[in-house]
Protein backbone atom coordinates (compact mmCIF):
# COMPACT_ATOMS: atom_id res chain seq x y z
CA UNK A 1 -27.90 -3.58 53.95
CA UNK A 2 -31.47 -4.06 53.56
CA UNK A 3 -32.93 -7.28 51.90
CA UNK A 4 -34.25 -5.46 49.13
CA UNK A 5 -31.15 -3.86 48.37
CA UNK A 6 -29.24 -6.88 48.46
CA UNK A 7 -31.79 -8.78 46.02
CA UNK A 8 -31.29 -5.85 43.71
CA UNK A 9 -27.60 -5.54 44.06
CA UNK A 10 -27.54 -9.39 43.06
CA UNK A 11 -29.58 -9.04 40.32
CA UNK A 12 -27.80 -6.06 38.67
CA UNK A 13 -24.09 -7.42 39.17
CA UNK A 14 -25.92 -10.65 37.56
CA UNK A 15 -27.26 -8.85 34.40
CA UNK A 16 -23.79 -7.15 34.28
CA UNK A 17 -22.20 -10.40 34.53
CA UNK A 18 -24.30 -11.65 31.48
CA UNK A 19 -23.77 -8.70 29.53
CA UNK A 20 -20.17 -9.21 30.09
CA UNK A 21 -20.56 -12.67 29.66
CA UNK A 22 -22.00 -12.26 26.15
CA UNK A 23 -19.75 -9.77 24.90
CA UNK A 24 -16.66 -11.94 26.05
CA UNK A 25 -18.30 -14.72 23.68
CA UNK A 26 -19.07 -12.83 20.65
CA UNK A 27 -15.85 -10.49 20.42
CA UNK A 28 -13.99 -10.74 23.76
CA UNK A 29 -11.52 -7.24 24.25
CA UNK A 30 -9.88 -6.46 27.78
CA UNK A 31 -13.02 -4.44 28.82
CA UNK A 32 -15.62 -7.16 28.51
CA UNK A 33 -13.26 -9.79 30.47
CA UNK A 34 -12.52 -7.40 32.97
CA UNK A 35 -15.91 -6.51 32.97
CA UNK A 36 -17.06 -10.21 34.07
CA UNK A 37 -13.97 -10.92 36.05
CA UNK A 38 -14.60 -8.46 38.64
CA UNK A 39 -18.36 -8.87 38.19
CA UNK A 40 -17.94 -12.61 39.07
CA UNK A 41 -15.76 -11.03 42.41
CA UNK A 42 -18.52 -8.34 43.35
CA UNK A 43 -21.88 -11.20 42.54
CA UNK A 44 -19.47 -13.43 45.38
CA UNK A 45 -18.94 -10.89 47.86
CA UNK A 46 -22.35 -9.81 47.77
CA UNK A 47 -23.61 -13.34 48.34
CA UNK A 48 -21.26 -14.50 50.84
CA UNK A 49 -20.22 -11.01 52.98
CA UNK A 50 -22.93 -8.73 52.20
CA UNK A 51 -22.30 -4.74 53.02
CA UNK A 52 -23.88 -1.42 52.69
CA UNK A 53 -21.66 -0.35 49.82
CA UNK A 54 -22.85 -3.59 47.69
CA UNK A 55 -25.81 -1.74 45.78
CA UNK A 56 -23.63 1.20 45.21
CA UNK A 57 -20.75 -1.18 43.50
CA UNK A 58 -23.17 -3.31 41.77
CA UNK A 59 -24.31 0.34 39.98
CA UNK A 60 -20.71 1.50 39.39
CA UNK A 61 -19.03 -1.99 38.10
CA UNK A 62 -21.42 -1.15 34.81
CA UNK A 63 -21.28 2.05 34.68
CA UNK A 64 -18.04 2.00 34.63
CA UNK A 65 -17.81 -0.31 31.92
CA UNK A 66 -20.06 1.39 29.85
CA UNK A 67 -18.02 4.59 29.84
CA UNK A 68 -14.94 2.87 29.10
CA UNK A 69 -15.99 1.19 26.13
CA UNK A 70 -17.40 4.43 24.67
CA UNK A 71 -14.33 6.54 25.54
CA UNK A 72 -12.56 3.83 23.34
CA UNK A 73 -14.84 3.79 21.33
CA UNK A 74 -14.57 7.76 20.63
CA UNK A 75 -11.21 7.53 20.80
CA UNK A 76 -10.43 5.06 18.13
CA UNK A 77 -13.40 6.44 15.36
CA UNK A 78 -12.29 9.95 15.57
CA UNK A 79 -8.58 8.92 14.79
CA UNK A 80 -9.93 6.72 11.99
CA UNK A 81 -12.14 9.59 10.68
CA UNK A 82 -8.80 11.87 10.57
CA UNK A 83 -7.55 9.98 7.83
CA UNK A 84 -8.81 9.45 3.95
CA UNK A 85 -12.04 7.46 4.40
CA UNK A 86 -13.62 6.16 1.34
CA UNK A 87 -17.36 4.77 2.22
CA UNK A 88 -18.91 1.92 0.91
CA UNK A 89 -22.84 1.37 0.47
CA UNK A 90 -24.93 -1.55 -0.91
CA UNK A 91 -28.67 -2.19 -0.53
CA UNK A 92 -28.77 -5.55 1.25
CA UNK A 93 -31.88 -7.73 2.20
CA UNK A 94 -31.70 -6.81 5.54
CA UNK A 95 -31.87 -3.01 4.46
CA UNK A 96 -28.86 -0.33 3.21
CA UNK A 97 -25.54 -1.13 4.84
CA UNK A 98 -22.36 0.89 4.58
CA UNK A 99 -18.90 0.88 5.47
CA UNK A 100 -16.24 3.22 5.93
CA UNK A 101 -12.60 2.08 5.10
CA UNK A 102 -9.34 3.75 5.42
CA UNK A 103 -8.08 3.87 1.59
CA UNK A 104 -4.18 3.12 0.75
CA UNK A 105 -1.92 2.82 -2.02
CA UNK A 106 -0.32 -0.70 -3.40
CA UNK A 107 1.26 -2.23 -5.99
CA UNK A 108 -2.31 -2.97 -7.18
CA UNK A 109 -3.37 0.69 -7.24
CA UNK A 110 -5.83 1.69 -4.53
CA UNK A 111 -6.75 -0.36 -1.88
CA UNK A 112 -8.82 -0.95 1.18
CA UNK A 113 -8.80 -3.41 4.29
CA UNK A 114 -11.79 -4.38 5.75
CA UNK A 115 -12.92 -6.65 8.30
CA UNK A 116 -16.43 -7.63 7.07
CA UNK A 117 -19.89 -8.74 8.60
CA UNK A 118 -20.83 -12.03 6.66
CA UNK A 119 -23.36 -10.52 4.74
CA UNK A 120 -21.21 -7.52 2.99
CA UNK A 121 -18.32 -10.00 2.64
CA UNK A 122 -20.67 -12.52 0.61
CA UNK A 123 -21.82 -9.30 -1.32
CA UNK A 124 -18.59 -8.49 -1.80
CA UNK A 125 -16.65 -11.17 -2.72
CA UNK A 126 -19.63 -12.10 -5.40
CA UNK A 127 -18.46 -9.01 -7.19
CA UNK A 128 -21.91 -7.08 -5.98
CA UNK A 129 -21.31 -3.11 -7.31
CA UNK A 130 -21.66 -0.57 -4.57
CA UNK A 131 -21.62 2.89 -4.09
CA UNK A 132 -18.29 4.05 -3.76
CA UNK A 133 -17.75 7.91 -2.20
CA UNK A 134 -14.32 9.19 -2.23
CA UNK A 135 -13.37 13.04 -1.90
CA UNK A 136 -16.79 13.87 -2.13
CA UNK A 137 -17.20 11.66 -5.56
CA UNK A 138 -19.94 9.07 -5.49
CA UNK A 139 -20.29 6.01 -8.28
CA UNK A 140 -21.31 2.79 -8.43
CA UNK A 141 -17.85 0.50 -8.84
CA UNK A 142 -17.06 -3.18 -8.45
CA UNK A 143 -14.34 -3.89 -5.94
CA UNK A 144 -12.07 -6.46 -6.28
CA UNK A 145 -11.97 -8.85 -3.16
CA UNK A 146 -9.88 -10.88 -1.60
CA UNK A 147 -9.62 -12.78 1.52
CA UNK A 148 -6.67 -11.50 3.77
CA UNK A 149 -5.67 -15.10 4.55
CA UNK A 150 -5.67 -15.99 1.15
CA UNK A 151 -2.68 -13.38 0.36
CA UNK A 152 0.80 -14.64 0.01
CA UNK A 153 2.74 -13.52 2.91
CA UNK A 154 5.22 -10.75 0.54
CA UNK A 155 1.60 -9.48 -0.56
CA UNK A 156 0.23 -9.22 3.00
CA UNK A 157 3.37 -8.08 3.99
CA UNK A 158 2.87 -5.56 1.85
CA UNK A 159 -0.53 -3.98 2.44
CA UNK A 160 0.48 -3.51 6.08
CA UNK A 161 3.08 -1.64 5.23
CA UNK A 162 1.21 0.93 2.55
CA UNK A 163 -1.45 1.03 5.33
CA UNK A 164 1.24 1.85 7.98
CA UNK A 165 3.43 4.11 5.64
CA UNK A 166 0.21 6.38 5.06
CA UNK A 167 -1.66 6.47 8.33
CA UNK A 168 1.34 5.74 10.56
CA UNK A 169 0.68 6.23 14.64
CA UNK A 170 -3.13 6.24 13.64
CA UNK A 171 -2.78 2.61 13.29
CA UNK A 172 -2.62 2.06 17.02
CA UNK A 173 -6.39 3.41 17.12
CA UNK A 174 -6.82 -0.16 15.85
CA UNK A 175 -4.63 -2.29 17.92
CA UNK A 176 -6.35 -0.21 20.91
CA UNK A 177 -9.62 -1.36 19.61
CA UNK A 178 -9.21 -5.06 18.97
CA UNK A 179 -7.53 -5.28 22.32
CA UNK A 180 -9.82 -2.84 24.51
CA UNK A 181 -13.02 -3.85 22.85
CA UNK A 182 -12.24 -7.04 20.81
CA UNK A 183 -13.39 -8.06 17.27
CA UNK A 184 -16.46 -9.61 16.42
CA UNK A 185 -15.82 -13.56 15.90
CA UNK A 186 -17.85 -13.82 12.39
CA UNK A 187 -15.82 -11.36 10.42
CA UNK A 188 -14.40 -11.91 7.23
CA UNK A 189 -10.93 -9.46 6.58
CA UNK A 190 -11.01 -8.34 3.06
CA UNK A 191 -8.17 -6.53 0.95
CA UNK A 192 -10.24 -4.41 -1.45
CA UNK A 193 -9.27 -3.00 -4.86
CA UNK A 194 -10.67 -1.02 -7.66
CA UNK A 195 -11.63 -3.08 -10.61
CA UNK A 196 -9.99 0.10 -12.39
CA UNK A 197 -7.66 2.99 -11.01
CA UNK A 198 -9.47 5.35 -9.16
């Protein structure tokens, strides 16, 4: 392998190996520590045993990577978009933000989980209205928050269940994406109800 080719294999199984690296620290998921694992392999046995097939691996390991995490990615929206979304929008100061939740019965009438950035849990949890679109019905509503953690366990117990009685197998679309992809390390989970039935 030519010099130049092994300075850029190097350098792109070390970007790929930051990348990895960064994702591994701010949400982990198999992908990312896979990703760096074998990145960590490849950036050693390009160093030590160089070969002709180094630039074509150091191209592949993220490409790879890339593909994988979108094909999950794919996979787990478009099962969570098969089920009743309700969306969520608030003008924050960082611009509009929006969510869309997965909306379930409970013994305190409709409710939503949600595992919040910072800023729409804050907004939240202050009692902040937002636009509220379910069934193709839009108005501005205050949602009840709570933390998850804060729930006694009978009452968690029991929002996992209405979640899992309605949407069933489409719940694994979520174990498959905190494993495969992980979950970012500031969110807040949030059990969400109407102030009034609706």
């Amino acid at each position: 392998m030519s010099s130049t080719n092994h300075t850029v294999a190097i350098g792109i199984t070390g970007l790929t190996l930051f990348a990895a690296l960064a994702l591994v620290i701010d949400r982990g998921g198999l992908i990312a520590w896979a990703t760096a694992l074998l990145a960590v392999g490849l950036l050693a046995k390009t160093l030590i045993r160089p070969t002709r097939f180094d630039l074509g691996l150091s191209i592949g390991l993220p490409a790879v990577a890339v593909l994988a995490w979108a094909g999950v990615f794919y996979c787990v929206i478009t099962t969570y978009e098969s089920g009743e979304v309700v969306q969520l929008s608030v003008e924050t100061s960082s611009g509009p933000a929006f969510a869309r939740l997965w909306v379930f019965d409970t013994n305190m009438g409709p409710t939503l989980y949600y595992d919040a950035p910072p800023q729409m849990a804050e907004l939240l949890l202050a009692g902040e209205p937002m636009w509220v679109e379910r069934a193709g019905q839009a108005s501005v509503r205050t949602l009840v928050a709570t933390p998850a953690e804060t729930l006694a366990e009978p009452q968690a117990a029991h929002v996992l269940e209405s979640m899992g009685a309605k949407y069933g197998e489409r719940m694994t679309a979520a174990d498959l994406y905190y494993v495969l992809l992980g979950r970012p390390r500031d969110r807040i989970p949030l059990v969400l109800t109407f102030d009034e039935a609706g």
